[in-house]
PDB file of N, CA and C in Angstrom:
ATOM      1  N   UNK A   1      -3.103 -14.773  11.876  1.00  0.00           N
ATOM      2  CA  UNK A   1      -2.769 -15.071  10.493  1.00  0.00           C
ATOM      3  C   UNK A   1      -3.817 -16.030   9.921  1.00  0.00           C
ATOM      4  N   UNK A   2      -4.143 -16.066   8.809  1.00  0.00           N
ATOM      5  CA  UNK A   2      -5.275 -16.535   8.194  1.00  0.00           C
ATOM      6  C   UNK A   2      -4.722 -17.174   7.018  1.00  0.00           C
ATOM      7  N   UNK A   3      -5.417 -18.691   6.788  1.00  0.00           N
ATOM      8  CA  UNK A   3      -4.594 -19.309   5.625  1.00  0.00           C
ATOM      9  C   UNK A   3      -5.249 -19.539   4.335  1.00  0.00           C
ATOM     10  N   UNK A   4      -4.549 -20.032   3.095  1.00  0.00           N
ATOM     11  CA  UNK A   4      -4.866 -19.569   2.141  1.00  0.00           C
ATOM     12  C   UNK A   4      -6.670 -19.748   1.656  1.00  0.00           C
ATOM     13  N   UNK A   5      -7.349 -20.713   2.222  1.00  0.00           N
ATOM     14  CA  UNK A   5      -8.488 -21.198   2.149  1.00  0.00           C
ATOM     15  C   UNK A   5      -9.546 -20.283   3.039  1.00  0.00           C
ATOM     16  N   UNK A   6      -8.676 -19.682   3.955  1.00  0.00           N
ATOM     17  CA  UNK A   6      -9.863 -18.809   4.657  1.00  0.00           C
ATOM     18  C   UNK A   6      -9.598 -17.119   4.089  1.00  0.00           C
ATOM     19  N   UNK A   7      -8.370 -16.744   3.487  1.00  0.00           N
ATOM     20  CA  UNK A   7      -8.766 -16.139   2.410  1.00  0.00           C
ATOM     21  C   UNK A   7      -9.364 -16.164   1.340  1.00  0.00           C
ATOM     22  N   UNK A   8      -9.280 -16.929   0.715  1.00  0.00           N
ATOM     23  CA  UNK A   8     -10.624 -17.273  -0.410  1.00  0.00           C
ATOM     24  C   UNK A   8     -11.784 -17.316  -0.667  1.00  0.00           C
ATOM     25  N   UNK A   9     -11.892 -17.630   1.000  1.00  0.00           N
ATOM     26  CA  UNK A   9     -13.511 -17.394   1.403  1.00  0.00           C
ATOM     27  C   UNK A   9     -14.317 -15.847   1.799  1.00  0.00           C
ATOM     28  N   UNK A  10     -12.947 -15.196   2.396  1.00  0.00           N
ATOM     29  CA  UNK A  10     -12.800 -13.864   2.361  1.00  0.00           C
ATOM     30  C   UNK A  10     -13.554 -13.456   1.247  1.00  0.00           C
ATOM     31  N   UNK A  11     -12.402 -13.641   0.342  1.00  0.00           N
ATOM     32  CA  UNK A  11     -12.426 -12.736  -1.050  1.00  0.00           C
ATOM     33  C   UNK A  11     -14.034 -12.966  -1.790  1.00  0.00           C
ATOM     34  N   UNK A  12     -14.182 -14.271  -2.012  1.00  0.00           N
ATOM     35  CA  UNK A  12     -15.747 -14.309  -1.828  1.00  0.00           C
ATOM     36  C   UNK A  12     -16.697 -13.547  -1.309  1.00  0.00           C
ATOM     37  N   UNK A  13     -16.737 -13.182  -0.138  1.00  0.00           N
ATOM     38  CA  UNK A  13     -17.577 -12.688   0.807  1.00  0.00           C
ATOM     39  C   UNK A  13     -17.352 -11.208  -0.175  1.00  0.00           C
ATOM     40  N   UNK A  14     -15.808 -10.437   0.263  1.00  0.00           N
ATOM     41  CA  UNK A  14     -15.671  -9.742  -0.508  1.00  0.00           C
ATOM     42  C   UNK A  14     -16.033  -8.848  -2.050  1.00  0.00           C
ATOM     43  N   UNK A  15     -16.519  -9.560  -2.801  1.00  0.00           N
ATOM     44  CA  UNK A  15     -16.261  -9.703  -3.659  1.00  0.00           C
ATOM     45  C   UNK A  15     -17.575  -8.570  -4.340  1.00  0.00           C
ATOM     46  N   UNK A  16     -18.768  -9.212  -3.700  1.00  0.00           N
ATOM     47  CA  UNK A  16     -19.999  -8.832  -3.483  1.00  0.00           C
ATOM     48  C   UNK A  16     -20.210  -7.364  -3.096  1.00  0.00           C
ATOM     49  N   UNK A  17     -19.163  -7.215  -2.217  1.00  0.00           N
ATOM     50  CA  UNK A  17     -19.613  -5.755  -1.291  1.00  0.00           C
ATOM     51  C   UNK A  17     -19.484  -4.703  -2.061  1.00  0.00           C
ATOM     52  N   UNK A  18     -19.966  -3.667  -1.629  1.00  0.00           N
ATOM     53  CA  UNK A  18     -19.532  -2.458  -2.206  1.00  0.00           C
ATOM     54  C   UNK A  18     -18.690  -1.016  -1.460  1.00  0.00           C
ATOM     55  N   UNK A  19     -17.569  -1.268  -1.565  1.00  0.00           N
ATOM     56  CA  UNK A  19     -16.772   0.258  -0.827  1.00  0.00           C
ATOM     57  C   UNK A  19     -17.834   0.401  -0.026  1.00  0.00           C
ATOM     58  N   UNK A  20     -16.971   0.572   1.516  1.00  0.00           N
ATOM     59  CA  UNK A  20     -17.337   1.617   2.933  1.00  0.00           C
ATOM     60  C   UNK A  20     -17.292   2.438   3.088  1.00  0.00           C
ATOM     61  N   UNK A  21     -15.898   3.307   2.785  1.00  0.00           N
ATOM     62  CA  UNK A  21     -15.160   4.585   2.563  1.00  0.00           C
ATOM     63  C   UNK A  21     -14.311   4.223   1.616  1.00  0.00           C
ATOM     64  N   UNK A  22     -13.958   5.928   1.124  1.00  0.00           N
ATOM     65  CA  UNK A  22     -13.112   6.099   0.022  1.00  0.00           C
ATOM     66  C   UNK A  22     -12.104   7.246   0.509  1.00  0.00           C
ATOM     67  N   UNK A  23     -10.510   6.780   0.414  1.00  0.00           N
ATOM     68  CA  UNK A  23      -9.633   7.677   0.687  1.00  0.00           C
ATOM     69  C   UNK A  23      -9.249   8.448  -0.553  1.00  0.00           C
ATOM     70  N   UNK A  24      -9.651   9.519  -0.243  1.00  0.00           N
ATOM     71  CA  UNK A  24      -8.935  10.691  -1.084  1.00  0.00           C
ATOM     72  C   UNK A  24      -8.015  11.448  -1.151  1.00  0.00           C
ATOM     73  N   UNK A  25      -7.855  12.584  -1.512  1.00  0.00           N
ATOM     74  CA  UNK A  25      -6.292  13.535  -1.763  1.00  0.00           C
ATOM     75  C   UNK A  25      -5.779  14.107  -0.351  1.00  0.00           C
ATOM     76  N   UNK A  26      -6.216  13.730   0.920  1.00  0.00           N
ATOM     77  CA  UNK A  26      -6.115  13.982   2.050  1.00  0.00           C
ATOM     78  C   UNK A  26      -4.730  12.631   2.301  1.00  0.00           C
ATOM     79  N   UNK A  27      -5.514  11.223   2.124  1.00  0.00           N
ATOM     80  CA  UNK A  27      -4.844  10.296   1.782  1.00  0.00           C
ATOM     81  C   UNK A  27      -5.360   9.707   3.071  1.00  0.00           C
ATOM     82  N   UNK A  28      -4.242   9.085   4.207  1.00  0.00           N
ATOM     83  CA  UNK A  28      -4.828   8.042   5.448  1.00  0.00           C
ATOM     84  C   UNK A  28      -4.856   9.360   6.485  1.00  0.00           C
ATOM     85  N   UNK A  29      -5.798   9.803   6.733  1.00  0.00           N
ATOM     86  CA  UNK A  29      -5.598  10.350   8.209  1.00  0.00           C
ATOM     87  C   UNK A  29      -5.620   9.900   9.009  1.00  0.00           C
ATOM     88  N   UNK A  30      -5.580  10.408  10.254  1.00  0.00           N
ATOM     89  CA  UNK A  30      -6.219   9.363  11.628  1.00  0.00           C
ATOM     90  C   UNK A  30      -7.657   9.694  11.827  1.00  0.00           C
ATOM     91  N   UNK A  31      -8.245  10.210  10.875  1.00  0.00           N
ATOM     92  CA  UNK A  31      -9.844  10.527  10.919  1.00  0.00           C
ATOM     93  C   UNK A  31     -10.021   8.989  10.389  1.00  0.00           C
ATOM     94  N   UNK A  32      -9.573   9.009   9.304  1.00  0.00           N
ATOM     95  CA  UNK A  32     -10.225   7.783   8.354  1.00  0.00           C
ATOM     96  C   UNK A  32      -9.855   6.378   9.129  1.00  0.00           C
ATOM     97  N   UNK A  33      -8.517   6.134   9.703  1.00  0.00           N
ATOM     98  CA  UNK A  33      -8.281   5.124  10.187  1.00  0.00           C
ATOM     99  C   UNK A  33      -9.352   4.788  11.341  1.00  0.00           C
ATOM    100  N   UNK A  34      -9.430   5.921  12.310  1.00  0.00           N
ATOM    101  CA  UNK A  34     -10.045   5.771  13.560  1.00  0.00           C
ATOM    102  C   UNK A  34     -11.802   5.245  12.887  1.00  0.00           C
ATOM    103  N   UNK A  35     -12.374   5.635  11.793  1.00  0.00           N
ATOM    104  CA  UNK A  35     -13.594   5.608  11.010  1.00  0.00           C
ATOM    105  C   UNK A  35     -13.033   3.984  10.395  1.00  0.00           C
ATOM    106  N   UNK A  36     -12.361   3.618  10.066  1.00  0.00           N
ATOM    107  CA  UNK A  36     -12.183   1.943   9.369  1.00  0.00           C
ATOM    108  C   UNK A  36     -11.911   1.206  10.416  1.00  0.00           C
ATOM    109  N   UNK A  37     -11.166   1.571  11.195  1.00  0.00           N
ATOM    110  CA  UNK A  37     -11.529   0.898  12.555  1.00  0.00           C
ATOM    111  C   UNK A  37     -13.010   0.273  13.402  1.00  0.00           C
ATOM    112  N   UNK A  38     -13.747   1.547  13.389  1.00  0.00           N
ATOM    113  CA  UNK A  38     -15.101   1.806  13.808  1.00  0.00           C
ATOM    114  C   UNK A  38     -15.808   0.337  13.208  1.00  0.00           C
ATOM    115  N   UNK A  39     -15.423   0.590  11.798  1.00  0.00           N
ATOM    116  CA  UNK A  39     -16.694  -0.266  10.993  1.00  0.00           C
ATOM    117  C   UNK A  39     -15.710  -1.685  10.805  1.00  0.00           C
ATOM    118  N   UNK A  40     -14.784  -1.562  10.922  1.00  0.00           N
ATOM    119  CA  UNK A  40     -14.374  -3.222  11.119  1.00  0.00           C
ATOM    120  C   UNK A  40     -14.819  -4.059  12.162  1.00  0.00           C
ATOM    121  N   UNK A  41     -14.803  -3.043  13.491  1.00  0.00           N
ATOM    122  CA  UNK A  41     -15.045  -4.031  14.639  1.00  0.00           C
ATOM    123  C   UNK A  41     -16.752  -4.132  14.424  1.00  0.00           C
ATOM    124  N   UNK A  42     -17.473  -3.474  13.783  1.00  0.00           N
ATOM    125  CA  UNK A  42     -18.933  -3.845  13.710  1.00  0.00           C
ATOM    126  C   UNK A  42     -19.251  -4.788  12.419  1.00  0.00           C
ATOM    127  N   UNK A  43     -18.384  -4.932  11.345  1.00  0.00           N
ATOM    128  CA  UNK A  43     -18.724  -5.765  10.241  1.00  0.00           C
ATOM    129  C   UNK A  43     -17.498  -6.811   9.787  1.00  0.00           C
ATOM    130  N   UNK A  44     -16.484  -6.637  10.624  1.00  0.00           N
ATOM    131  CA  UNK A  44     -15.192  -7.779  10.363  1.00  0.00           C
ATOM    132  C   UNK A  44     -14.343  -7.769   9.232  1.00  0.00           C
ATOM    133  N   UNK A  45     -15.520  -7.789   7.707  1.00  0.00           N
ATOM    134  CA  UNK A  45     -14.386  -7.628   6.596  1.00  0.00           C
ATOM    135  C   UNK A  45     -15.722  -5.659   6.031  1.00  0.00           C
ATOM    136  N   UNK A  46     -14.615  -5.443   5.384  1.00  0.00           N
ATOM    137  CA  UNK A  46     -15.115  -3.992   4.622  1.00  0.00           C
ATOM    138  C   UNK A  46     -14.257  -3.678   3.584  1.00  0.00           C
ATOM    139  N   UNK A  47     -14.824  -3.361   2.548  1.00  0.00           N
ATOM    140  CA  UNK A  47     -13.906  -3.070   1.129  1.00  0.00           C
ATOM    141  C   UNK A  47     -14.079  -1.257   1.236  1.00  0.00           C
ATOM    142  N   UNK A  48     -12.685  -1.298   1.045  1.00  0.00           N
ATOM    143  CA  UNK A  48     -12.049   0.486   0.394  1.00  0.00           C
ATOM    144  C   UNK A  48     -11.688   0.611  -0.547  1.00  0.00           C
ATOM    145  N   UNK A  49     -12.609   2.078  -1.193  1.00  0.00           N
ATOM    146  CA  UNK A  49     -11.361   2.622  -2.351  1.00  0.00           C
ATOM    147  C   UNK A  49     -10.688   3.604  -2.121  1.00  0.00           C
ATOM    148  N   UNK A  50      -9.881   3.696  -3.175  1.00  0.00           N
ATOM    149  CA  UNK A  50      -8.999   4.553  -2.877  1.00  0.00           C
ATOM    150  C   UNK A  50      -8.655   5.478  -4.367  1.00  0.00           C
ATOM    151  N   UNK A  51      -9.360   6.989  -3.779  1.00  0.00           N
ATOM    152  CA  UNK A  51      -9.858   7.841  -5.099  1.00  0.00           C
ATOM    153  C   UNK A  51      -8.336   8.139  -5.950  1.00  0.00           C
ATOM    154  N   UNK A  52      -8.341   7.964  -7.387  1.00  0.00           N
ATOM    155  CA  UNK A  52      -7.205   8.402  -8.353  1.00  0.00           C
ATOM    156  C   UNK A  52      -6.778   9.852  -7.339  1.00  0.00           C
ATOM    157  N   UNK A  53      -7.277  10.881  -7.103  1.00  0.00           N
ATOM    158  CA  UNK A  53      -6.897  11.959  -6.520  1.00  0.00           C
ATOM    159  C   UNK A  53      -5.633  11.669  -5.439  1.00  0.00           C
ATOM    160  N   UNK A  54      -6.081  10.625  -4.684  1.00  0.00           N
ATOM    161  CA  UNK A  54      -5.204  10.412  -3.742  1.00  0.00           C
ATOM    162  C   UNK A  54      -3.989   9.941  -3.512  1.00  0.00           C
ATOM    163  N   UNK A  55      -3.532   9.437  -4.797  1.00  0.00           N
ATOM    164  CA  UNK A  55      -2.140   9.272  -5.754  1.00  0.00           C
ATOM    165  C   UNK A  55      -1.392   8.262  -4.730  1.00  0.00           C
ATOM    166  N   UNK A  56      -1.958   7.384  -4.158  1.00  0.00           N
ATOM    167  CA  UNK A  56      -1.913   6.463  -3.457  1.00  0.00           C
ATOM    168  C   UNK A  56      -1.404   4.757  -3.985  1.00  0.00           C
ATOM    169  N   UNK A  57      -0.570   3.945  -3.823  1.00  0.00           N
ATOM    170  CA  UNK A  57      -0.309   2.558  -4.617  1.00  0.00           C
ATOM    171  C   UNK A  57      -1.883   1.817  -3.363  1.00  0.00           C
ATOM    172  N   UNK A  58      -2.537   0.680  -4.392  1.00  0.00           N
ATOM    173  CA  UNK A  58      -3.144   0.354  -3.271  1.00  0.00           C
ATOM    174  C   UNK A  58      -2.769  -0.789  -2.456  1.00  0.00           C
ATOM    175  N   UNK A  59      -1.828  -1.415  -2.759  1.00  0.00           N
ATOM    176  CA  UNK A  59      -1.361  -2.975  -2.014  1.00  0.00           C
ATOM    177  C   UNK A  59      -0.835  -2.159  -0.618  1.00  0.00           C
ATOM    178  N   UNK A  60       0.137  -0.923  -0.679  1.00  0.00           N
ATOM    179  CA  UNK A  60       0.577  -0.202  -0.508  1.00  0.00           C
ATOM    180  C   UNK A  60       0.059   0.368   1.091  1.00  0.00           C
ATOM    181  N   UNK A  61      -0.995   0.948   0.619  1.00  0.00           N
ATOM    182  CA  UNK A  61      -1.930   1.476   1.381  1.00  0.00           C
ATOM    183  C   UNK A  61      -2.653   0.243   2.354  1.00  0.00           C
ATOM    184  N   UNK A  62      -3.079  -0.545   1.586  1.00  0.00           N
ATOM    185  CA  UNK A  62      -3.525  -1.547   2.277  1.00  0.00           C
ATOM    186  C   UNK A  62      -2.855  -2.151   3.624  1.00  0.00           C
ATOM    187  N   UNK A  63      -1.608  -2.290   2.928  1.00  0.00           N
ATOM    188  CA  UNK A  63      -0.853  -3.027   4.229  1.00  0.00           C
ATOM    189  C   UNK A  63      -0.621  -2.529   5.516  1.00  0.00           C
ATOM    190  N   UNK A  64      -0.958  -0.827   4.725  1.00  0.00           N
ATOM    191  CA  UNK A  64      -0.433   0.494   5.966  1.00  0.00           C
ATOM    192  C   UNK A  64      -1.636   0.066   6.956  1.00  0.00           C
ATOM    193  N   UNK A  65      -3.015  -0.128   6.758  1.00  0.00           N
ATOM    194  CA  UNK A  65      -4.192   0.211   7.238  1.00  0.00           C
ATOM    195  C   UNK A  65      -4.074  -1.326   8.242  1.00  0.00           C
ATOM    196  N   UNK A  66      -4.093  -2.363   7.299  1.00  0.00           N
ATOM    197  CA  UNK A  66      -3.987  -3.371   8.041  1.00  0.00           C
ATOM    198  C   UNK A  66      -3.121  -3.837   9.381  1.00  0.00           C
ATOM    199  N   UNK A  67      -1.862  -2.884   9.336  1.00  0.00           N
ATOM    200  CA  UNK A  67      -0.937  -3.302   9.991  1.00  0.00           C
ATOM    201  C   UNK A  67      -1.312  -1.809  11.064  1.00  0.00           C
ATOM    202  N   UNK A  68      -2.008  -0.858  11.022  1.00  0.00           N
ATOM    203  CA  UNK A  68      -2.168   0.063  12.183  1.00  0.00           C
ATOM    204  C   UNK A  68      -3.268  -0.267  13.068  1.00  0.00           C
ATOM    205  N   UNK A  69      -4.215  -0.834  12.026  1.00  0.00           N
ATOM    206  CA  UNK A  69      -5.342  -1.873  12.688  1.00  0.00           C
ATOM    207  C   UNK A  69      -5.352  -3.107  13.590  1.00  0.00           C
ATOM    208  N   UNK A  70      -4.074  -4.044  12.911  1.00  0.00           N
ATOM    209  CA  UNK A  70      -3.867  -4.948  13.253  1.00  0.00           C
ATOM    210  C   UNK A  70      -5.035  -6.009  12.695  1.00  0.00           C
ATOM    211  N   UNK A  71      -5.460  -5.778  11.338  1.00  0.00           N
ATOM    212  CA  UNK A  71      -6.355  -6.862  10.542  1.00  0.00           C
ATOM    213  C   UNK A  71      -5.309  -7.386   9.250  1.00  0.00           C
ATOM    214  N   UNK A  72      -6.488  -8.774   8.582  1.00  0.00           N
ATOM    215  CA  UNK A  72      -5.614  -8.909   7.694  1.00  0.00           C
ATOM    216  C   UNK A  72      -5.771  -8.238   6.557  1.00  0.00           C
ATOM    217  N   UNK A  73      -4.889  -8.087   5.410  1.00  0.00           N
ATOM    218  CA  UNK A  73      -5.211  -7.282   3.887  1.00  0.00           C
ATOM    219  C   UNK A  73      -6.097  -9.141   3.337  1.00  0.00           C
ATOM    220  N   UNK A  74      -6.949  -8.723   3.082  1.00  0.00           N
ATOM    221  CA  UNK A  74      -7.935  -9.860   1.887  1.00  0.00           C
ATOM    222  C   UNK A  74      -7.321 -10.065   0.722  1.00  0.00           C
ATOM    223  N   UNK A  75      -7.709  -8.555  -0.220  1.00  0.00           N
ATOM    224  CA  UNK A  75      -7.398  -8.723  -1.182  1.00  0.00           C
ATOM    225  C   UNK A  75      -7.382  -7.238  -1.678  1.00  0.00           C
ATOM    226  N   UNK A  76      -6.137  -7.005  -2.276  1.00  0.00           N
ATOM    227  CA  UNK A  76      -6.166  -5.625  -3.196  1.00  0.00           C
ATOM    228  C   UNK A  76      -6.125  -5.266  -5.445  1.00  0.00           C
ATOM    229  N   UNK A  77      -7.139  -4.600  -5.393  1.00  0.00           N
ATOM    230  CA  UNK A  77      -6.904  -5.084  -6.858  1.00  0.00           C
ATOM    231  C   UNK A  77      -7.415  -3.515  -7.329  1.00  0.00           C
ATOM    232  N   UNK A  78      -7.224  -3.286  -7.931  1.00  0.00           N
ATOM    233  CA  UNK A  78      -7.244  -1.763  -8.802  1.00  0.00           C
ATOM    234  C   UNK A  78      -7.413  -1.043  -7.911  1.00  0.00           C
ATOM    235  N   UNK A  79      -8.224   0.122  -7.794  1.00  0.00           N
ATOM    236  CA  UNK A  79      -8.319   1.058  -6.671  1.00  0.00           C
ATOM    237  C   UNK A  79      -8.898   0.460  -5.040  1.00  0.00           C
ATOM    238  N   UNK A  80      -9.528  -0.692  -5.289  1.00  0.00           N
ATOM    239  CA  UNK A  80     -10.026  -1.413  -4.143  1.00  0.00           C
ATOM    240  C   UNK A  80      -9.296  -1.874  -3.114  1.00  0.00           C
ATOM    241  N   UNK A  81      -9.367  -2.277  -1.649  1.00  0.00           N
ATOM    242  CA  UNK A  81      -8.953  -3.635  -1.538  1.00  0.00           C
ATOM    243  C   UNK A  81      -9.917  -4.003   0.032  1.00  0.00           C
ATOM    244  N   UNK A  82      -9.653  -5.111  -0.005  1.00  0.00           N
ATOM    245  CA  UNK A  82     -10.728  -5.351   1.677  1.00  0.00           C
ATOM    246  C   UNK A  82     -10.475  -6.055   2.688  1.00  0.00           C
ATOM    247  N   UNK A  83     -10.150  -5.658   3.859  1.00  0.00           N
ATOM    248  CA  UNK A  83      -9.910  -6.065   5.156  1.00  0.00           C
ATOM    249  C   UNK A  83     -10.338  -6.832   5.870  1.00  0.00           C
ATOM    250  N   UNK A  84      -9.971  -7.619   6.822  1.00  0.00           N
ATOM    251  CA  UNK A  84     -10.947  -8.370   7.609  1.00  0.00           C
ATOM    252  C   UNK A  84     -10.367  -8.099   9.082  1.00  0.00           C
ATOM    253  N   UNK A  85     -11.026  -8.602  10.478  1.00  0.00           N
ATOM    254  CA  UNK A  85     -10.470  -8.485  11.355  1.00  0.00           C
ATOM    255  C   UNK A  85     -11.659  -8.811  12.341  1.00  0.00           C
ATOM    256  N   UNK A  86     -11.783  -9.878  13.218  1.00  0.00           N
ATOM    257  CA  UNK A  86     -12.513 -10.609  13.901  1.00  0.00           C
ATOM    258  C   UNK A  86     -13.058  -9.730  15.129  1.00  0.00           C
ATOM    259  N   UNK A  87     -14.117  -9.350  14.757  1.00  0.00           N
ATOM    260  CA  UNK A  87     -14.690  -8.866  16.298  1.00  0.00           C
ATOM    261  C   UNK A  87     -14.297  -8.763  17.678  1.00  0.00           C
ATOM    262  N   UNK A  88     -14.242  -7.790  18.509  1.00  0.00           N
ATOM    263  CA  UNK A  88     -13.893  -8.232  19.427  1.00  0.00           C
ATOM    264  C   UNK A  88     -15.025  -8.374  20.610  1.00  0.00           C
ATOM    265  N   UNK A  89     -16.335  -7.798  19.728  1.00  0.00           N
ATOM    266  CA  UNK A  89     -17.648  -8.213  20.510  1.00  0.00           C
ATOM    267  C   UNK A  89     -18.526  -9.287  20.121  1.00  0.00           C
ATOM    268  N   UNK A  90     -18.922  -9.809  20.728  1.00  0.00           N
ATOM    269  CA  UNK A  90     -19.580 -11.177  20.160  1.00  0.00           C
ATOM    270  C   UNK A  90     -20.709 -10.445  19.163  1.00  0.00           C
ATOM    271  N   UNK A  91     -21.457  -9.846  20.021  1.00  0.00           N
ATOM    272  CA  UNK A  91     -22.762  -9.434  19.172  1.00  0.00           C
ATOM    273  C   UNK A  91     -22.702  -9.229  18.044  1.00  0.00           C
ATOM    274  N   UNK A  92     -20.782  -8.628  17.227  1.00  0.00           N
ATOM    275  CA  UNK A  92     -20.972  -7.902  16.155  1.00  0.00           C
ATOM    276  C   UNK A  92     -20.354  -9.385  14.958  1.00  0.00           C
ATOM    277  N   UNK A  93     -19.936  -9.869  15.833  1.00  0.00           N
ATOM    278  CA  UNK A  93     -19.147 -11.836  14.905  1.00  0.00           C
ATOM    279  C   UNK A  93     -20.241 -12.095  14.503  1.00  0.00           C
ATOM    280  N   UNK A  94     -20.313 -11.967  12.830  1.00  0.00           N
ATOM    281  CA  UNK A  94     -20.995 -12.691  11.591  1.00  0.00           C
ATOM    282  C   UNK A  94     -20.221 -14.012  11.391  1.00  0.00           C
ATOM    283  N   UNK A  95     -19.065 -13.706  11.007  1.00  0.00           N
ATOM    284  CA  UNK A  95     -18.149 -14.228  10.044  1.00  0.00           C
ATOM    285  C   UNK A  95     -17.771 -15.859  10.509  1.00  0.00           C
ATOM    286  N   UNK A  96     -17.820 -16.758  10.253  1.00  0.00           N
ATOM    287  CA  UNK A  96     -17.438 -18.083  10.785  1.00  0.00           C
ATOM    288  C   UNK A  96     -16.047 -18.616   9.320  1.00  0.00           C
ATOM    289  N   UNK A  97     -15.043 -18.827   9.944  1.00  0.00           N
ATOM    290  CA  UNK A  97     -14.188 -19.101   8.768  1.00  0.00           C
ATOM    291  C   UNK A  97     -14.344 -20.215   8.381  1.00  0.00           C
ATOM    292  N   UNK A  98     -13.571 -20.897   7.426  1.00  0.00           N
ATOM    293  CA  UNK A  98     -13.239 -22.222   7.115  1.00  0.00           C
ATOM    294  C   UNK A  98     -12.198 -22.665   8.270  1.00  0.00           C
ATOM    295  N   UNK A  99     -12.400 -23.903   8.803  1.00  0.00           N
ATOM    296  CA  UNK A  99     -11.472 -24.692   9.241  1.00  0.00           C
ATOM    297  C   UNK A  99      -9.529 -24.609   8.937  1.00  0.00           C
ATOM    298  N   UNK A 100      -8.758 -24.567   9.475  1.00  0.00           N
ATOM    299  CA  UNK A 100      -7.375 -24.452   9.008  1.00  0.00           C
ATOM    300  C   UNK A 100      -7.145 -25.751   7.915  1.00  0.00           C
TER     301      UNK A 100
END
């Protein structure tokens, strides 16, 4: 669990990026999960959209991804939202948080 200050810093980081993948009218497969998985454990946080086609809520979605992953939801806001979830290889840990 991550507190409100090391989300913020998140969302920051966030903020900047640009979409990894985009879920469409297929919606979450286990293609896409097993693929957001992939690129979390190599980059920690990653922003998704999520295409109008896919008739999807995104807080929604978010929480689904986060909680099959086991990362946290950052932040969700119009079709976007972006994940984080701490390496489990050293080589691939960028991310240094804020202090609790």
């Amino acid at each position: 669990m991550i507190t409100g200050k090391q989300r913020a810093y998140l969302r920051k980081i966030g903020h900047t990026m640009q979409p990894v993948f985009q879920i469409g009218k297929d919606g979450l497969t286990d293609t896409v999960i097993v693929a957001i998985d992939e690129a979390l454990e190599k980059r920690e946080i990653i922003k998704i959209s999520i295409l109008e086609t896919a008739m999807l809520d995104t807080r929604e979605t978010c929480d689904e991804v986060a909680k099959r992953l086991l990362a946290e939801p950052v932040q969700a806001i119009g079709g976007k939202f972006v994940l984080y979830r701490k390496s489990s290889n050293e080589k691939y840990r960028k991310i240094e948080l804020p202090k609790k």
